[in-house]
Every structure is written in structure tokens, then in C-alpha cells.
Protein backbone atom coordinates (compact mmCIF):
# COMPACT_ATOMS: atom_id res chain seq x y z
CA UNK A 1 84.38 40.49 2.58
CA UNK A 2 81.57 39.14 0.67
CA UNK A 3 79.23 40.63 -1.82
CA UNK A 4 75.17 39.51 -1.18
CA UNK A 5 74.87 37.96 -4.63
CA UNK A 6 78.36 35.55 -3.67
CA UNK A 7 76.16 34.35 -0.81
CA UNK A 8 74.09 30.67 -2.01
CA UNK A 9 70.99 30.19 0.17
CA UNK A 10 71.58 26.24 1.17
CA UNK A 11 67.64 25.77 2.27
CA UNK A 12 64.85 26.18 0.60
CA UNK A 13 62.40 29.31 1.85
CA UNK A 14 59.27 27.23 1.95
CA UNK A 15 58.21 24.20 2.11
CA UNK A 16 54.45 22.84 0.63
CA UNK A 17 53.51 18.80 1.43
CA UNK A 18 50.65 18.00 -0.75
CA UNK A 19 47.71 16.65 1.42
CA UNK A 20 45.48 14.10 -0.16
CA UNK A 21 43.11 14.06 2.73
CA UNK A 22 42.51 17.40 3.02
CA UNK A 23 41.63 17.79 -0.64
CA UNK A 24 38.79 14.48 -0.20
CA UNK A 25 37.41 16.27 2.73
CA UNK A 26 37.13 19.91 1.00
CA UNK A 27 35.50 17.69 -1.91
CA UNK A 28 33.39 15.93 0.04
CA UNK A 29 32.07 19.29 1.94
CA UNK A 30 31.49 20.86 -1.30
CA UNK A 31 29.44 18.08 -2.72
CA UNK A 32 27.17 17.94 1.01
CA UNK A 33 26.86 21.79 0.59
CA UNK A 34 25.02 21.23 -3.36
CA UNK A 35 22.85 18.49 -1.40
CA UNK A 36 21.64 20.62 1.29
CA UNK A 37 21.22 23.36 -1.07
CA UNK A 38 18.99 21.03 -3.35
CA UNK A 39 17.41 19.80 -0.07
CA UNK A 40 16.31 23.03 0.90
CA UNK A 41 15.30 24.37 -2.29
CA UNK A 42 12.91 21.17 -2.08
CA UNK A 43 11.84 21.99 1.00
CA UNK A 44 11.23 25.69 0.16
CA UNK A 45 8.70 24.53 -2.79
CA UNK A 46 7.10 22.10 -0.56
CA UNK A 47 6.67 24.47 1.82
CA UNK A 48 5.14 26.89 -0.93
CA UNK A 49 2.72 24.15 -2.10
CA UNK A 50 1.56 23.79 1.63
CA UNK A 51 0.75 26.86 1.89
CA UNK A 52 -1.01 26.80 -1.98
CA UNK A 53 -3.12 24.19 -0.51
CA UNK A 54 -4.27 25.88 2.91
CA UNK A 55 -5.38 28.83 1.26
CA UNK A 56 -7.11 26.91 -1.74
CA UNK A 57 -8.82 24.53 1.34
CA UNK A 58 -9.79 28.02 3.07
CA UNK A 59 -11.26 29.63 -0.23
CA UNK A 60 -13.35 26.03 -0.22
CA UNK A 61 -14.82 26.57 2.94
CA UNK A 62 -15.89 30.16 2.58
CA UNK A 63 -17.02 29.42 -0.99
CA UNK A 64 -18.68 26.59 0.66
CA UNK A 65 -20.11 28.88 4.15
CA UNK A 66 -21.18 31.43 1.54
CA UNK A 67 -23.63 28.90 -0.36
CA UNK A 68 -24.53 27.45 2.90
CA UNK A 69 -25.77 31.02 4.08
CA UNK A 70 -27.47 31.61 0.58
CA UNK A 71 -29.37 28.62 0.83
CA UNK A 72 -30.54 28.94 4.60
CA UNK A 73 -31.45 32.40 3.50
CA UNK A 74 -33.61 30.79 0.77
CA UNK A 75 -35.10 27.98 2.03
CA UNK A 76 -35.07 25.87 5.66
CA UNK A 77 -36.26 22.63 4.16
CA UNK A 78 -32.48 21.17 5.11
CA UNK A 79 -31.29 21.61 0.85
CA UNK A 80 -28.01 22.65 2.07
CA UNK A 81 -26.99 18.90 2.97
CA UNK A 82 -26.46 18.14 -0.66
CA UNK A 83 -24.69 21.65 -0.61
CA UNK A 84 -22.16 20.75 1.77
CA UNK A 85 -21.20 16.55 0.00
CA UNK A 86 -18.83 17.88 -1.56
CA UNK A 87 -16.77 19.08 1.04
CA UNK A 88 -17.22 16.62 3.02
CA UNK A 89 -16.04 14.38 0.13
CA UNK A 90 -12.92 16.50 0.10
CA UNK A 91 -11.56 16.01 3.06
CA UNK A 92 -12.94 12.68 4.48
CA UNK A 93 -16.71 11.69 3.62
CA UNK A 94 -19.84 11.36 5.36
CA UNK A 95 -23.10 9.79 4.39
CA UNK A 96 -26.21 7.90 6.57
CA UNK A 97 -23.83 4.48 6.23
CA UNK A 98 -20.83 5.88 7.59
CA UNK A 99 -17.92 8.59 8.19
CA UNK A 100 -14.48 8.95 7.59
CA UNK A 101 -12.17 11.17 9.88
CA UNK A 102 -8.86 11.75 9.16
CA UNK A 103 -7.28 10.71 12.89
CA UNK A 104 -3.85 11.63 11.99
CA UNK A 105 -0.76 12.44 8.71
CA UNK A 106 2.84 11.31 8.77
CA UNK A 107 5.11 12.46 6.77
CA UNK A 108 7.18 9.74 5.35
CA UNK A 109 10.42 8.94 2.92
CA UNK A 110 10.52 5.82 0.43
CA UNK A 111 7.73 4.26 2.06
CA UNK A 112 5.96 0.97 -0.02
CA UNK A 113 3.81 -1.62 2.06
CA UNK A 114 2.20 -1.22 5.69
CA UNK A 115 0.21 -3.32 7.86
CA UNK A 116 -1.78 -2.16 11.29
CA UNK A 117 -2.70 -3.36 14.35
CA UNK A 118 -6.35 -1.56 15.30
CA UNK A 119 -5.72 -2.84 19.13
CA UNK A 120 -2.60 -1.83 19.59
CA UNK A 121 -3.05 1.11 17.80
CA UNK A 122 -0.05 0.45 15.94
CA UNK A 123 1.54 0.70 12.22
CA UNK A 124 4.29 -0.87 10.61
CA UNK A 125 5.43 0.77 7.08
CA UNK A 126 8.35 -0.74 5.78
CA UNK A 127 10.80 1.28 2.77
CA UNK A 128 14.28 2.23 2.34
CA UNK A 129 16.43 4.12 4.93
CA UNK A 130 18.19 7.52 3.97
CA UNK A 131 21.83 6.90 2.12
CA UNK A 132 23.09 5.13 -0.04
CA UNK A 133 23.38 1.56 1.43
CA UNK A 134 19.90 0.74 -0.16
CA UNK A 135 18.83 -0.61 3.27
CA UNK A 136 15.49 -1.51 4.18
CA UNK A 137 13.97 -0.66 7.73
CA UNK A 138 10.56 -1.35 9.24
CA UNK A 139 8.95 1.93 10.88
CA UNK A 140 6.91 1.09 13.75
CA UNK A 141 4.31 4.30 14.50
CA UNK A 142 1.84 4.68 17.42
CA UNK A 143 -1.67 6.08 15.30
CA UNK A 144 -1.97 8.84 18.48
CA UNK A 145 1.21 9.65 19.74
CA UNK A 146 3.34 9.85 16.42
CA UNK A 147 6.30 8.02 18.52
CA UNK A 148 8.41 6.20 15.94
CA UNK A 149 10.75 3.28 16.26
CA UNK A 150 13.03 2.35 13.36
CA UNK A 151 13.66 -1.58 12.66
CA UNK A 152 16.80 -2.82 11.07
CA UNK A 153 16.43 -5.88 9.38
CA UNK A 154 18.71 -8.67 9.14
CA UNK A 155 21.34 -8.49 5.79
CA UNK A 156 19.69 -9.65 2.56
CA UNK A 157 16.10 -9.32 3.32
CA UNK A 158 15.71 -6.59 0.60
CA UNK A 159 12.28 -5.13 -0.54
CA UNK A 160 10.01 -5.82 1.59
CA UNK A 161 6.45 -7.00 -0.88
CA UNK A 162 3.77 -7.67 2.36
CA UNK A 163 3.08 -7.35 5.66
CA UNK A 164 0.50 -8.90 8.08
CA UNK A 165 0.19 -8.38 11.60
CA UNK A 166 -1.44 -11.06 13.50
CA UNK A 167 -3.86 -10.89 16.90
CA UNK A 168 -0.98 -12.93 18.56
CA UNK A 169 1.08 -9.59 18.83
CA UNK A 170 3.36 -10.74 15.36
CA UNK A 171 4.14 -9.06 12.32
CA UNK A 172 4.55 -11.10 9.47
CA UNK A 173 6.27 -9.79 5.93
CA UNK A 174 7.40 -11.84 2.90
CA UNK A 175 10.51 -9.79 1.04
CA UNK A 176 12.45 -10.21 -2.32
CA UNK A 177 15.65 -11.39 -0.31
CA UNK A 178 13.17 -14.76 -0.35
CA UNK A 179 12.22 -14.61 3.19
CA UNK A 180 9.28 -15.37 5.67
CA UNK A 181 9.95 -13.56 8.91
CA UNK A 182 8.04 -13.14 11.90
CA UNK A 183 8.80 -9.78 14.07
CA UNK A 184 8.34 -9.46 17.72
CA UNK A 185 5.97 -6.23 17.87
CA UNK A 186 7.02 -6.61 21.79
CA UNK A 187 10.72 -6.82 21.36
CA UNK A 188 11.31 -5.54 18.19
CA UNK A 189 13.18 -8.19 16.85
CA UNK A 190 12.87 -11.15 13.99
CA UNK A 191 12.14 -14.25 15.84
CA UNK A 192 11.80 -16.80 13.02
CA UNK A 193 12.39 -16.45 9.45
CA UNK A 194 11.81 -19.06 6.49
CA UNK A 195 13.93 -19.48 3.89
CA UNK A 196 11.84 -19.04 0.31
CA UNK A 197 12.50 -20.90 -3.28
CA UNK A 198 11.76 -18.06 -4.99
CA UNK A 199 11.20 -14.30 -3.62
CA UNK A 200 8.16 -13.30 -1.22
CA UNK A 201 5.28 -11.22 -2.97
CA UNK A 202 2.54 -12.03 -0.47
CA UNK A 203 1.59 -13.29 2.77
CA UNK A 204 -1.02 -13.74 5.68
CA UNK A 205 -2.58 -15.13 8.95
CA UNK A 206 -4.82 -17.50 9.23
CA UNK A 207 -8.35 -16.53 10.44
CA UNK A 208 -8.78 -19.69 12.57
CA UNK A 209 -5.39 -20.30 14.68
CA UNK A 210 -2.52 -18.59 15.24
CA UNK A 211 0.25 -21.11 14.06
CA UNK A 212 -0.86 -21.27 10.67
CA UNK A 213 1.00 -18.00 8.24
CA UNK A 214 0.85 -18.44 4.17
CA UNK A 215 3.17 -17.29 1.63
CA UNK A 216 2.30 -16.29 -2.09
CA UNK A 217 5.73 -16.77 -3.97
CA UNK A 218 7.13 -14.65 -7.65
CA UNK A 219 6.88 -17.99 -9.24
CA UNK A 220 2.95 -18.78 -8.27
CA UNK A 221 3.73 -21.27 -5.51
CA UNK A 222 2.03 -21.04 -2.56
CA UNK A 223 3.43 -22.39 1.07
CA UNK A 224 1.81 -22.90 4.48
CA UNK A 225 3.63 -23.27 7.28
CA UNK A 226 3.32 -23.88 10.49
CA UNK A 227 5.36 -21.71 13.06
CA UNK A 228 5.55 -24.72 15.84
CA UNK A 229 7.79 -25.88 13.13
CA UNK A 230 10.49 -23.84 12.25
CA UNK A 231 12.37 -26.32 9.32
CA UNK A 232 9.91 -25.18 6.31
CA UNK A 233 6.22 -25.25 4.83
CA UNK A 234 4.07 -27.82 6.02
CA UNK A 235 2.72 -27.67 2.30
CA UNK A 236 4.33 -26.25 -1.25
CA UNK A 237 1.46 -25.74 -3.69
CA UNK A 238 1.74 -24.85 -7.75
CA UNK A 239 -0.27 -22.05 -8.62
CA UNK A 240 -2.11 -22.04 -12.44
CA UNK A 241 0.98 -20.11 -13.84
CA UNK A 242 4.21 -18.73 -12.74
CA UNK A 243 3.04 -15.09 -12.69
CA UNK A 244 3.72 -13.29 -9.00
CA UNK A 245 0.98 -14.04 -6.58
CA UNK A 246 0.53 -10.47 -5.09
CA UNK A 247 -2.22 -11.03 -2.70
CA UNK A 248 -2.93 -13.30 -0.37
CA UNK A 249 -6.66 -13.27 2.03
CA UNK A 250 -7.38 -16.52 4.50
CA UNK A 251 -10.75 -16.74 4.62
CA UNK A 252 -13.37 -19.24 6.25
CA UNK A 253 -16.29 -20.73 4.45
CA UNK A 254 -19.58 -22.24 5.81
CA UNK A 255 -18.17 -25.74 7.04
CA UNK A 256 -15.91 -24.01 8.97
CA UNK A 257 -12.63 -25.10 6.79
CA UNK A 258 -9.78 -22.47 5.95
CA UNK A 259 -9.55 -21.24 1.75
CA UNK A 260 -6.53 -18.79 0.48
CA UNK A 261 -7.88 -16.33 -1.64
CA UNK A 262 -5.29 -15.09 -3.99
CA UNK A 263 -4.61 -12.93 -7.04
CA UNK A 264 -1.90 -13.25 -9.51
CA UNK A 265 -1.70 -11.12 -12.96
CA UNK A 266 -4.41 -14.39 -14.23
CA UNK A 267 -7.36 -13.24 -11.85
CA UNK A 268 -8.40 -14.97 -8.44
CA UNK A 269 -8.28 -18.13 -7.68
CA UNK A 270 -9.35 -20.13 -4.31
CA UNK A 271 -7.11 -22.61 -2.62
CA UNK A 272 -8.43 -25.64 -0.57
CA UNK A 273 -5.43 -25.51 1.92
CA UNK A 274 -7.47 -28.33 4.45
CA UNK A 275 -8.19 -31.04 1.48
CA UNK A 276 -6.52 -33.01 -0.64
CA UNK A 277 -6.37 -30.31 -4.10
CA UNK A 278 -2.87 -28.91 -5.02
CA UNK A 279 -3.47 -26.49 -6.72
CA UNK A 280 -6.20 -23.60 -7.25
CA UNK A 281 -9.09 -23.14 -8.94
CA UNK A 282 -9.75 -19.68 -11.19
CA UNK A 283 -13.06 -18.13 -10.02
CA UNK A 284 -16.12 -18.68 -12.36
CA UNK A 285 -16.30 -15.36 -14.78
CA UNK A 286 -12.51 -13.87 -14.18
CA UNK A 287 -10.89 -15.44 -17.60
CA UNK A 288 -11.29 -12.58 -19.88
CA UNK A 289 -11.35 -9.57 -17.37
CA UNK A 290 -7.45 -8.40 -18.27
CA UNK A 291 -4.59 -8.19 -15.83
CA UNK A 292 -5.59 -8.69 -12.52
CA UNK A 293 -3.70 -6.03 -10.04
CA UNK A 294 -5.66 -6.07 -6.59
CA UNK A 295 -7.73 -8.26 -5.08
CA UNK A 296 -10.45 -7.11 -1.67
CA UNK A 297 -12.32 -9.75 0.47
CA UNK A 298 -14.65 -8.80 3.29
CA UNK A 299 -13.17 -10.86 6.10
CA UNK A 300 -13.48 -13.45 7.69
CA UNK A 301 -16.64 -14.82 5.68
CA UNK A 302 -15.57 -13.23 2.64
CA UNK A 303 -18.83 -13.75 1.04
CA UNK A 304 -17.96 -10.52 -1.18
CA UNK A 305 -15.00 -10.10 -3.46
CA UNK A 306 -14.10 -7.26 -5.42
CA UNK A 307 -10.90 -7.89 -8.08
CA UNK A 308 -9.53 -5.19 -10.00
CA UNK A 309 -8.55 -5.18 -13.45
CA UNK A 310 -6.85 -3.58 -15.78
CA UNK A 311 -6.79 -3.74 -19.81
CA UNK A 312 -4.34 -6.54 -21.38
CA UNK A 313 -1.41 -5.36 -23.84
CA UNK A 314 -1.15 -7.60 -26.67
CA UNK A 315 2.15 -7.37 -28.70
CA UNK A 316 2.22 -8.44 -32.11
CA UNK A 317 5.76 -11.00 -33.34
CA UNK A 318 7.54 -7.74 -34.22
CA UNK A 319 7.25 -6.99 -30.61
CA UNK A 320 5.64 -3.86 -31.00
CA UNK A 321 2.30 -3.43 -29.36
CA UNK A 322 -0.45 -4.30 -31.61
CA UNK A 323 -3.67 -2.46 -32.55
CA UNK A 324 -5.89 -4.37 -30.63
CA UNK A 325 -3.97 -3.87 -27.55
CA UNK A 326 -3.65 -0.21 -27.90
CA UNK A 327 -7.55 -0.16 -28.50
CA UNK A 328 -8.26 -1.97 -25.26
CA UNK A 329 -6.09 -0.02 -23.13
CA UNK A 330 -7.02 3.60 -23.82
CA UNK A 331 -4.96 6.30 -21.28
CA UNK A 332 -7.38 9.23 -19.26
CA UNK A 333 -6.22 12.25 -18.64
CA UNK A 334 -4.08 11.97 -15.88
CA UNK A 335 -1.68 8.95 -15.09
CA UNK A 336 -3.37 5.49 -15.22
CA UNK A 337 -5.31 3.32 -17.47
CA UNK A 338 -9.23 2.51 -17.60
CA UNK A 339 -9.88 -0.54 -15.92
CA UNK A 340 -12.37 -1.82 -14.33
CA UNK A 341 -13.38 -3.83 -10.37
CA UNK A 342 -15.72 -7.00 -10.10
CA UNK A 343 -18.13 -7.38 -7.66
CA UNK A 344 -18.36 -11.53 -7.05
CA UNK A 345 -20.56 -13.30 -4.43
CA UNK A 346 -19.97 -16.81 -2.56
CA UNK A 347 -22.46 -19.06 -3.75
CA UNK A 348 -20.80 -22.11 -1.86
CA UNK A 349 -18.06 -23.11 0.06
CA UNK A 350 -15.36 -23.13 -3.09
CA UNK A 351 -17.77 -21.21 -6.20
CA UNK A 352 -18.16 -17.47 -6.39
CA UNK A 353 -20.69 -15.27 -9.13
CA UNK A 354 -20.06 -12.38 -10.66
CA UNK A 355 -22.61 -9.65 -9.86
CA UNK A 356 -21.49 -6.12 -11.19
CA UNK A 357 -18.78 -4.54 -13.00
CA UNK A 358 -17.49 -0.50 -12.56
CA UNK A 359 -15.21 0.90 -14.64
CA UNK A 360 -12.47 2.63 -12.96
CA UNK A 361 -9.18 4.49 -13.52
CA UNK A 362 -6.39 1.79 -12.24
CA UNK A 363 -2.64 1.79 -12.51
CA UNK A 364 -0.68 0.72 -15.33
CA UNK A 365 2.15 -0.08 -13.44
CA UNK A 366 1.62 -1.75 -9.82
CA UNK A 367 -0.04 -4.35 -8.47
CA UNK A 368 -2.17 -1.85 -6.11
CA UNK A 369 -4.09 -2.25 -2.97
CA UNK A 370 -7.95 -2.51 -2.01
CA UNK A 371 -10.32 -3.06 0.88
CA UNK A 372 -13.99 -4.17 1.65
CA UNK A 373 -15.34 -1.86 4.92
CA UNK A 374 -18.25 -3.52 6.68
CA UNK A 375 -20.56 -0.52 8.04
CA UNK A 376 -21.92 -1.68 11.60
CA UNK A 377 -25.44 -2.11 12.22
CA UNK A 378 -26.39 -1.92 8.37
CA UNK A 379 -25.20 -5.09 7.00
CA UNK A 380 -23.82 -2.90 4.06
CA UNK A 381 -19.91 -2.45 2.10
CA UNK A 382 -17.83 -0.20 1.12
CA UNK A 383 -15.06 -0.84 -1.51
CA UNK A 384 -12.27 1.57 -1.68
CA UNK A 385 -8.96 1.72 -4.10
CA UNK A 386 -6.30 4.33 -4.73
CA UNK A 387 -7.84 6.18 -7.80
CA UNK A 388 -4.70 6.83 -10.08
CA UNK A 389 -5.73 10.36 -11.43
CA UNK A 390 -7.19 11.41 -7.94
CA UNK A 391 -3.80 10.37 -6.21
CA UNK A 392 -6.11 9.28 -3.04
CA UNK A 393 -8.60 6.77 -2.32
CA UNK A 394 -12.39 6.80 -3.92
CA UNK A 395 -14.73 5.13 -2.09
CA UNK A 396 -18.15 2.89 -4.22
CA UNK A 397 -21.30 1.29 -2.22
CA UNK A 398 -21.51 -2.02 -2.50
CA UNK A 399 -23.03 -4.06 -4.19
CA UNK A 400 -24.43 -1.00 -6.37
CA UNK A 401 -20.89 0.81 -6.96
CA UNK A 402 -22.27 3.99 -6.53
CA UNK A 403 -19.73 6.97 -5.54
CA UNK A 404 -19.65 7.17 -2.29
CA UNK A 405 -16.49 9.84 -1.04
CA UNK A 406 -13.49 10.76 -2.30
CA UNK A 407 -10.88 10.69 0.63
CA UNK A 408 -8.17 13.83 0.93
CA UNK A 409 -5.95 13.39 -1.91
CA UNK A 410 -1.68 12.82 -1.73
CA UNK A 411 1.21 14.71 -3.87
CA UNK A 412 2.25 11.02 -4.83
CA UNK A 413 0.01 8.01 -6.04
CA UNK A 414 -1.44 5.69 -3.24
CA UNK A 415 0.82 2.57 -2.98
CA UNK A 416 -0.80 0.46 0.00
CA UNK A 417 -4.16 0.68 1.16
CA UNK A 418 -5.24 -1.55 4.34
CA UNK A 419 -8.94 -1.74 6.84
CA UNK A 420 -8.17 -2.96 9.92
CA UNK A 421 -10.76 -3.60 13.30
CA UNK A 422 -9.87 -4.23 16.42
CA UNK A 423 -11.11 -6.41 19.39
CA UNK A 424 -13.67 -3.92 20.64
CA UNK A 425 -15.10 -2.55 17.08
CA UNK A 426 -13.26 0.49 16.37
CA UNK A 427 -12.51 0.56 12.23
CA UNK A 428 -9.25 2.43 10.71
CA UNK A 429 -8.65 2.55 7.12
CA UNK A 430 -4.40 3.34 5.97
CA UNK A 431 -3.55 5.05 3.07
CA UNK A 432 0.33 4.96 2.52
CA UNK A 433 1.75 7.13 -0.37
CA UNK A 434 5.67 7.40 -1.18
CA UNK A 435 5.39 10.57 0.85
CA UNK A 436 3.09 10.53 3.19
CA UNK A 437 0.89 7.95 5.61
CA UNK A 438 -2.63 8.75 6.84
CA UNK A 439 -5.09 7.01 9.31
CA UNK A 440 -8.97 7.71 8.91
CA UNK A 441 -11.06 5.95 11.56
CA UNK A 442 -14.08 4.98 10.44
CA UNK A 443 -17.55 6.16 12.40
CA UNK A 444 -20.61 4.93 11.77
């Protein structure tokens, strides 16, 4: 006979096997959950905003409808027109030279540079895919049917700085990982890439053939190359400093011979890329303008060029800005700096003229986008840039600079900005925001 307490329990009752995995997974839940909570509080406040914006654009048009009906009431001599500019400056813009209509909006995430095909009706925007792998995809987007097609890029291409997209059916994009490549639009897939000496800022076609693509370089080189030859540039040119060249036009003068018109932080320069010079010549007038940050050519002739500018920050030997740079670079309200674009006219094959200066609010920051829109049948241009404070695109006449629309503004500052035409006339103007890309075609 045994009492209980004499009895000695031998096992133990329970058991408990610590289980890293477990504990990572339960972690790794809990930190998804806070991101999905922060993603839809986002979404919640965008979707607030949205609305904010609907009902601000409907109190607009019955302000606007109310006027309209005053006026008619008042007077039939047609004084409503000037009544109704501003809307129509609101949300596209209208005028006797031509009209803007917004053709279609896609929302986008981490976008930077675009190009577009106007006959195959087709854009490629290029940023970084969702994660954290820092990845960089092109986005290929049909203007009418919003189909998308996501692009991987090979390993190391990195940023992608330009695109071009050439009549042969190629898209063409110079990137920080120092690469050239040419993408099948057909196939979807790189089908010849140049290795670089220095990363890719810039790059085009050429206007006269399609075997001919450019390259402006970080270090101010330029290099041509020939795509029947796939071992490297035909020619490696030395720019007039080793500031990034960040645009790049191919352009045909009188005699029929192919010039690169480029930009680098120094202003524009020309480029005789079918004689004997090796390097560039600064166009007459552009030594003193500031910083240049965009350069706009009205293709193919490009007998009009409009370079923006924007003010030059001097820094005295204690490295601290001095007073004469502070002076010269005075901030508006809003982001962005007063600057200023440059209307120049070919005078000959290789020499440009200035004709007009406009001041305008630029960025402080990038090296933005512009465009030159021919209007058909009137002989007259357009210039249009992504106004900093307006966080859209204003639109001058040319050669006067005279207001002519402001386009329908983003959330997020415009980053590219790209007129395209295609083989039977019609005109489509891009405006591609972090957020958001949106097609206009152009009516005249």
C-alpha cells in the first residue's frame, strides 16, 4: 500500500518545442497587415480627394453654365466665347489654331520616362516594379484599349534615363546600368544592346535611315552607332564639358545632312555627325542663359528651338551659397524656381538666332521635358512644358509666347512630356507624372 504523495511521476505532463518558423511567419503577417492597413488608409484619402475634385469640376461647370446663361440673356453678339476659355483651359484647351482632348488617364506607380508610337497607338513608360528588388520594368500600354504588358529587363540595366521608339517598329532606351538596347515592340524582347563607357542619359533615331541610333552619355560624350554593326559606335565624340547630356533631337538641315541637337546643363549645342568636326558647337546667344534643363525642336527641319533655363547657383569658397546666387534664383510660391525658355531660329545649316525670351516657373531639380506642336494647315507652334507650380503642362504660341491653355493638372509634378505624329497625321501629346499617364490628341 502506497500513499499518492510516495508515488514520483517519471514523465513530464507536457511537452512545448519552440518553433522558429512559426514565430517569422506570425511576424511577417503582422508586418503585411500594418502595410495593407497604410495601403488602404492611402487609398481611402485618394479616394476622398477624387471625389473633392469631381464635385469642385461640377461646381466649375454650373458656375460656368450659370454665366453662360447670364450672358446669352444679355447679349447674342457670341461674348460668351471668352466666358467659357477658361474652362476649356481647365480641362484641355481650345482656340482657332488647335484643340486638345484628353483621349485617355492611366493610373501609374514609380513611373519616370515614356516614349510613343502615334501608329501603333502604343506607349512605353518605363519605372520601378512593386517590392523591394528595386527592379526596373518597361510598361507597354495600348492608348485605346488600356491592355498592359509588363517588360522585364535584363539584370543591371537600372534606371532607365530615355526612350525613343523608331518607325522601324523598335524601342530604343539608354539606362544608368550604361546600356544601349533596342526592344522588339513585336516580340517583346531586347534584341541588341551596347555596352556604354559611362551611363546612358539620352538617346534617339535618326530622321533619315533606320540603322543610325545616338547616345548622349553622363560624361558629355556622344556615340553613333550603327545597328548593322553590333561591336560598338561607329563614332565616340567629346562634348564641351563633362556635364550629363540629357537630350538628344536628330534633325535634318537644308543640304539634306543629319545634325544632333543636344542639351547638357551648358545650353545647346549642334553636332555635325556627317563631317569631319568632333565635337559641338554652343548655339550663338545660350552662354549666359543659366542651367540649361530641357531642350524642344520642331522636327524634322527643326528650324525652331525652344531651350529652357533655369537661374545658376553660385557658391562662394566657404561653400555656402553666395548673395548673388540667391538673388538670381528667387523661389514662387509653389515648388520651382523662375526661369525662363528661348525661342531660337535656324539661320543656316549649323547657326541658330535668338528671337524671344518668356519667363517661366521651371524646376529646380530635374532635367524636365518639352515639345514643339506643329498646328496643320496654319504653319504655326505651340511650345508646351510641365509648369512646376501648375503640376501639368502650360501651353505658349509661338513665336509670340503668348498663353495659350493650361492642360488638366496632376497630384504629382510632370516628369516626361513627349508629341508624337503618326504616318497618316493624327497628333498625341503624353504627359507622364509619378502617378499618373495621360494622352491628349491633338485636333486642329
Amino acid at each position: 500500500m502506497f500513499r499518492q504523495k510516495n508515488i514520483i511521476n517519471l514523465y513530464a505532463p507536457e511537452i512545448v518545442v519552440p518553433n522558429n518558423d512559426l514565430e517569422k511567419q506570425v511576424l511577417s503577417l503582422r508586418d503585411k497587415n500594418e502595410f495593407l492597413e497604410n495601403q488602404q488608409q492611402k487609398l481611402i484619402e485618394e479616394i476622398k480627394e477624387y471625389k473633392r475634385q469631381i464635385l469642385h469640376q461640377q461646381r466649375l461647370i454650373n458656375e460656368s453654365s450659370s454665366k453662360r446663361q447670364k450672358m446669352a440673356e444679355q447679349s447674342s453678339d457670341g461674348a460668351m466665347i471668352a466666358e467659357s476659355l477658361p474652362l476649356h483651359r481647365a480641362h484641355g484647351g481650345s482656340s482657332d489654331l488647335c484643340k486638345f482632348v484628353l483621349q485617355n488617364e492611366f493610373v501609374l506607380d514609380g513611373a519616370r520616362v515614356m516614349g510613343i508610337d502615334a501608329s501603333s497607338q502604343i506607349i512605353v513608360a518605363s519605372g520601378r516594379a512593386p517590392g523591394v528588388s528595386a527592379e526596373h520594368v518597361l510598361t507597354k500600354i495600348c492608348m485605346f484599349s488600356r491592355q498592359e504588358t509588363k517588360v522585364r529587363l535584363p539584370p543591371n540595366t537600372k534606371a532607365v534615363r530615355d526612350i525613343c521608339i523608331t518607325p522601324g517598329g523598335l524601342a530604343i532606351f539608354a539606362s544608368l546600368g550604361r546600356k544601349l538596347s533596342l526592344l522588339s515592340m513585336t516580340t517583346n524582347n531586347v534584341v541588341l544592346h551596347y555596352d556604354l563607357p559611362a551611363p546612358g542619359w539620352s538617346c534617339s533615331g535618326d530622321q533619315t535611315g533606320p540603322n543610325h541610333v545616338y547616345a548622349g552619355l553622363q560624361n558629355g560624350m556622344l556615340l553613333v552607332f550603327d545597328t548593322r554593326q553590333t561591336k560598338g559606335p561607329l563614332h565616340s565624340l567629346s562634348g564641351l564639358s563633362t556635364n550629363p547630356v540629357h537630350t538628344i533631337h536628330s534633325v535634318v538641315d537644308d543640304n539634306g545632312s543629319t545634325n544632333i541637337i543636344s542639351a547638357s546643363s551648358i545650353g545647346p549645342c549642334i553636332w555635325d555627325v556627317d563631317g569631319n568636326e568632333n565635337r559641338p558647337n554652343l548655339l550663338t546667344g545660350m552662354e549666359n542663359q543659366g542651367v540649361c534643363i530641357s531642350l524642344a525642336c520642331a522636327a524634322p527641319s527643326s528650324d525652331l528651338i525652344v531651350a529652357s533655363f533655369r537661374p545658376r547657383v553660385e557658391f562662394s569658397g566657404d561653400g555656402s551659397a553666395s548673395q548673388m546666387g540667391i538673388s538670381q534664383s528667387p523661389t514662387l510660391s509653389g515648388s520651382g524656381k523662375l526661369g525662363c525658355h528661348a525661342l531660337l531660329r535656324r539661320t543656316s545649316s549649323t547657326s541658330f538666332v535668338k528671337e524671344q525670351i518668356c519667363n517661366a516657373n521651371v524646376s529646380e531639380l530635374r532635367m524636365s521635358k518639352s515639345a514643339i506642336i506643329p498646328c496643320s494647315g496654319t504653319g504655326q507652334h505651340l511650345f508646351a512644358y510641365g509648369d512646376e507650380s501648375l503640376r501639368g503642362v502650360r501651353t505658349w504660341r509661338l513665336p509670340s509666347f503668348q498663353l495659350f491653355a493650361d492642360l488638366r493638372p496632376h497630384h504629382q509634378p510632370i516628369l516626361d512630356l513627349r508629341f508624337a505624329e503618326s504616318t497618316t497625321g493624327e497628333k498625341y501629346l503624353g504627359c507622364l507624372s509619378e502617378e499618373k499617364l495621360q494622352v491628349f490628341r491633338i485636333r486642329s
